[in-house]
N, C-alpha and C. Protein backbone atom coordinates (compact mmCIF):
# COMPACT_ATOMS: atom_id res chain seq x y z
N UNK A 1 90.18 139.96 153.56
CA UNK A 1 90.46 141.11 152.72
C UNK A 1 89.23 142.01 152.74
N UNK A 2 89.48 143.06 152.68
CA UNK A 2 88.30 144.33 153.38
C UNK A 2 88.03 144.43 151.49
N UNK A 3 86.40 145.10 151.33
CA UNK A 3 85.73 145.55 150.30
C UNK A 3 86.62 146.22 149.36
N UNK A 4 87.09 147.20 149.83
CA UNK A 4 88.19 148.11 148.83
C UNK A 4 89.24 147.45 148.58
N UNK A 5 89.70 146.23 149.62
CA UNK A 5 90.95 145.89 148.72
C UNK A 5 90.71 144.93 147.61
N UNK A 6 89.41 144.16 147.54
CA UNK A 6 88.92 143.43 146.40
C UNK A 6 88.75 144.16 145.44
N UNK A 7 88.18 145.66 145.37
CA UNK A 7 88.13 146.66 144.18
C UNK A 7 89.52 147.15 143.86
N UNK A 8 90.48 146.96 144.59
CA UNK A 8 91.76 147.60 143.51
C UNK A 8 92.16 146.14 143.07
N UNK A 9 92.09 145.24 143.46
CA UNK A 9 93.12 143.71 142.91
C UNK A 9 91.84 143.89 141.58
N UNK A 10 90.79 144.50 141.22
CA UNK A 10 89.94 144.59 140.39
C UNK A 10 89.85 144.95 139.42
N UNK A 11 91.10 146.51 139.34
CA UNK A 11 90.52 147.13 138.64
C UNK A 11 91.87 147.19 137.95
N UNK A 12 91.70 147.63 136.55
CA UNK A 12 92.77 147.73 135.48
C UNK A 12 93.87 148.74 136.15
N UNK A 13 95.30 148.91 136.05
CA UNK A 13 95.94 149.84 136.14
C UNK A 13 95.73 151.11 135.28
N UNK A 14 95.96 152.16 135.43
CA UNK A 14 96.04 153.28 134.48
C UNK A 14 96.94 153.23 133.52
N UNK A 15 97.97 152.94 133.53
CA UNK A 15 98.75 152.87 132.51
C UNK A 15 98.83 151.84 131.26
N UNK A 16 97.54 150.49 131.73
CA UNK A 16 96.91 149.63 130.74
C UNK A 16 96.16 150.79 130.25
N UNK A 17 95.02 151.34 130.72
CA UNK A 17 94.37 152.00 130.38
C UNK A 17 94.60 153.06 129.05
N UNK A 18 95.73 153.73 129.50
CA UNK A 18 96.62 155.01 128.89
C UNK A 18 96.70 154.44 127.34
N UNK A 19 97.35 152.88 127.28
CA UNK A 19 98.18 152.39 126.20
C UNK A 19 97.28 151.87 125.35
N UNK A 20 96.21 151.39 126.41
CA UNK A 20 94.71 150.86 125.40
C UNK A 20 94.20 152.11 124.06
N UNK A 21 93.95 153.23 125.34
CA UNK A 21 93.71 154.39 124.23
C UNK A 21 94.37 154.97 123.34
N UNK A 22 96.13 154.64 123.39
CA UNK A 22 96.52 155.25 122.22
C UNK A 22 97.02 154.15 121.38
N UNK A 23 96.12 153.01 121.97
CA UNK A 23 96.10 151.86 119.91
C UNK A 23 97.45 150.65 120.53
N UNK A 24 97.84 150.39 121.64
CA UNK A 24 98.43 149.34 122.06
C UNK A 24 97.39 148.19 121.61
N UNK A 25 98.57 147.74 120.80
CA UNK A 25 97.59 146.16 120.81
C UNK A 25 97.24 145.26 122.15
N UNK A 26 98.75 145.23 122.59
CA UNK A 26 98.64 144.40 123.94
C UNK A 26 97.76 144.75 124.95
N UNK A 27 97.83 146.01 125.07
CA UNK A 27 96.67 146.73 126.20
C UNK A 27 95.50 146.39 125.81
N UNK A 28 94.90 146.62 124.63
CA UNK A 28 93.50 146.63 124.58
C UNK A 28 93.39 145.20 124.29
N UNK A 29 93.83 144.34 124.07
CA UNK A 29 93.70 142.92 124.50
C UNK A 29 93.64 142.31 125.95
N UNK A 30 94.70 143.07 126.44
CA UNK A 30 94.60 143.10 128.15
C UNK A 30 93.24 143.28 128.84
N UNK A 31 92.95 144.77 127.91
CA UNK A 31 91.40 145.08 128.33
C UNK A 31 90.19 144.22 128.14
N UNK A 32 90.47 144.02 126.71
CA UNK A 32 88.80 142.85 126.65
C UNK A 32 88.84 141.60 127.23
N UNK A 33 90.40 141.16 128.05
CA UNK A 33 90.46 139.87 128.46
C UNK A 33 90.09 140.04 129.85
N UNK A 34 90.15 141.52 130.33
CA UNK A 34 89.85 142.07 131.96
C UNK A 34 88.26 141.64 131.61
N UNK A 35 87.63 142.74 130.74
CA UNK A 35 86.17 141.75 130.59
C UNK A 35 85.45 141.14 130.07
N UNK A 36 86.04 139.99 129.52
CA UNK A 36 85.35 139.08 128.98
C UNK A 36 84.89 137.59 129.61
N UNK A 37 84.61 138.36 130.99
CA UNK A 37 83.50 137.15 131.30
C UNK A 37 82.48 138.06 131.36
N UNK A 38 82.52 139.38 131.63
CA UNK A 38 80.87 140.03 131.63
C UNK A 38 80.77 140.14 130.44
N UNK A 39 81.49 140.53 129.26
CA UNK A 39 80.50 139.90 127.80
C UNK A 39 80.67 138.59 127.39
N UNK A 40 80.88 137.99 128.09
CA UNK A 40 80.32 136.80 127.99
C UNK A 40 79.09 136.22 128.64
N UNK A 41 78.24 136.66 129.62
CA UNK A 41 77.33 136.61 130.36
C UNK A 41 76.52 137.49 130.03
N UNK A 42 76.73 138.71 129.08
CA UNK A 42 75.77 139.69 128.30
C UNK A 42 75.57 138.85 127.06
N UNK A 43 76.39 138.21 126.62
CA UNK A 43 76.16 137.29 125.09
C UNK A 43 75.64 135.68 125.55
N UNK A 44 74.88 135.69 126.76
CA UNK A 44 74.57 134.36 126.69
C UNK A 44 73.13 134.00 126.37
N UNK A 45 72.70 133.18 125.50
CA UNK A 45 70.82 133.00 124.80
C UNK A 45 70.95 131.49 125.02
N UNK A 46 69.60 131.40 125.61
CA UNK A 46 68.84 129.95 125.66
C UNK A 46 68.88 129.58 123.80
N UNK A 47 68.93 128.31 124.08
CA UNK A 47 68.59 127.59 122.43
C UNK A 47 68.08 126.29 123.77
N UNK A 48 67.18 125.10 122.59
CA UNK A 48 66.74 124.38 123.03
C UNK A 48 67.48 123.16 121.95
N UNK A 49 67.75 122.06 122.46
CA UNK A 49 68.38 120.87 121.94
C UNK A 49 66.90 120.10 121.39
N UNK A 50 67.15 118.78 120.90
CA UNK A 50 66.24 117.98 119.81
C UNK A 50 64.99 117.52 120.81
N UNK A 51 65.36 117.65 122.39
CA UNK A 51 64.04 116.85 122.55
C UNK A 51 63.36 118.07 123.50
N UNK A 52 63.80 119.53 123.46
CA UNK A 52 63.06 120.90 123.81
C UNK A 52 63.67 121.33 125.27
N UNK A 53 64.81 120.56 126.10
CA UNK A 53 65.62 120.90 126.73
C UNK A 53 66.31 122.65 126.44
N UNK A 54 66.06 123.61 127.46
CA UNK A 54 66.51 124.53 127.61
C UNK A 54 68.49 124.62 127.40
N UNK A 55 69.44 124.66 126.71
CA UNK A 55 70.64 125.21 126.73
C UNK A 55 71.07 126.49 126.84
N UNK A 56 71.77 126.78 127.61
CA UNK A 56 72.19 128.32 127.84
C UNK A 56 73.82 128.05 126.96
N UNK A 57 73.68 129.33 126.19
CA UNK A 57 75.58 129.23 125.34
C UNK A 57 75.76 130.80 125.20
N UNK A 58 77.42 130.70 124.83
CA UNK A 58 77.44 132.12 124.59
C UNK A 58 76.98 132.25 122.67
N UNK A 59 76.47 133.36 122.34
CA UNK A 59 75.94 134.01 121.37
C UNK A 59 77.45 134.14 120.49
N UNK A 60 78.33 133.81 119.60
CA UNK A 60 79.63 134.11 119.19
C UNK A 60 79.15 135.27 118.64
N UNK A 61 78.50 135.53 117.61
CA UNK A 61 78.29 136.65 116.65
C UNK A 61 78.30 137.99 117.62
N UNK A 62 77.12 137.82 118.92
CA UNK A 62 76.78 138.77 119.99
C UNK A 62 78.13 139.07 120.65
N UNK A 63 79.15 138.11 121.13
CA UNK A 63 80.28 138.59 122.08
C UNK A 63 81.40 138.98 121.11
N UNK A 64 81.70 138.73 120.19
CA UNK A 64 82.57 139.44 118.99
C UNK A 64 81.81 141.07 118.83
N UNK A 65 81.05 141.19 118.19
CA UNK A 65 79.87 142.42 118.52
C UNK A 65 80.33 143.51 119.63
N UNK A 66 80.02 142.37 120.92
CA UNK A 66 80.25 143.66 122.19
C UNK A 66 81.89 143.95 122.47
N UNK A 67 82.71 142.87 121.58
CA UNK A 67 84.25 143.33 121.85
C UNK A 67 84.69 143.88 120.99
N UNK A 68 84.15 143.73 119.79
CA UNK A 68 84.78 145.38 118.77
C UNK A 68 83.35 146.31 119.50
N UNK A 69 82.73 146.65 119.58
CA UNK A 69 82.17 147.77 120.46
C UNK A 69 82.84 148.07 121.41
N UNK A 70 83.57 147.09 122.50
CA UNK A 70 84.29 147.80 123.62
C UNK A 70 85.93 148.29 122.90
N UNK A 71 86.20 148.44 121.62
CA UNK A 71 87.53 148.34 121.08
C UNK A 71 87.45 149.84 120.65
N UNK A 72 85.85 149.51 119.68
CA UNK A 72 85.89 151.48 119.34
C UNK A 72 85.77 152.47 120.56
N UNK A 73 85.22 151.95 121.59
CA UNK A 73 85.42 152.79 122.86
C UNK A 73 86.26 153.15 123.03
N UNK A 74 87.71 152.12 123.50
CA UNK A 74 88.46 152.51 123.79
C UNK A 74 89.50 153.27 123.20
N UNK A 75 89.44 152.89 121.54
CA UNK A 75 90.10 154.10 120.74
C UNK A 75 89.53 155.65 120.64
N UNK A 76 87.98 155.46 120.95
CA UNK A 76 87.72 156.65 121.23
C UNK A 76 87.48 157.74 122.37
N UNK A 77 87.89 157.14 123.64
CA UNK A 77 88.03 157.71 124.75
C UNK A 77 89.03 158.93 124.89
N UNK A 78 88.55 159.81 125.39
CA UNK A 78 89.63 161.26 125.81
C UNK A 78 90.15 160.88 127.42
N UNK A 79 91.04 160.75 127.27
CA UNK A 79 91.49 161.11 128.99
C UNK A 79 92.13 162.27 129.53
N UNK A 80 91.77 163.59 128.73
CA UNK A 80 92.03 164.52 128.93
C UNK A 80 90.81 165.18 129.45
């Protein structure tokens, strides 16, 4: 499969898009589920366990955070 055809199997349809912005529930669920592995990999912090072992986790407070942030986006986007 050539470069560009990995970027359209990629990318959201427009008409998710369309329905996200005018307050579809399903869409904009569609949407944060399109990216929620990159905020999940933006919400990830080292903690260290009892004997000083490095753990990598996701941040809950941080990835809730960046998905109502990506929610007011999308209610507030013009596509005009």
């Amino acid at each position: 499969m050539t470069k560009s055809a990995n970027m359209r199997v990629a990318l959201l349809p427009y008409p998710v898009i369309a329905a996200a912005v005018g307050g579809n529930p399903d869409a904009i669920a569609r949407v944060i589920r399109h990216y929620s592995s990159y905020i999940a990999a933006l919400s990830m912090r080292t903690s260290y366990d009892a004997n000083g072992f490095p753990r990598f986790q996701v941040d809950e407070d941080l990835r809730k955070r960046l998905e109502m942030k990506l929610i007011v986006s999308i209610l507030g986007f013009d596509l005009n």
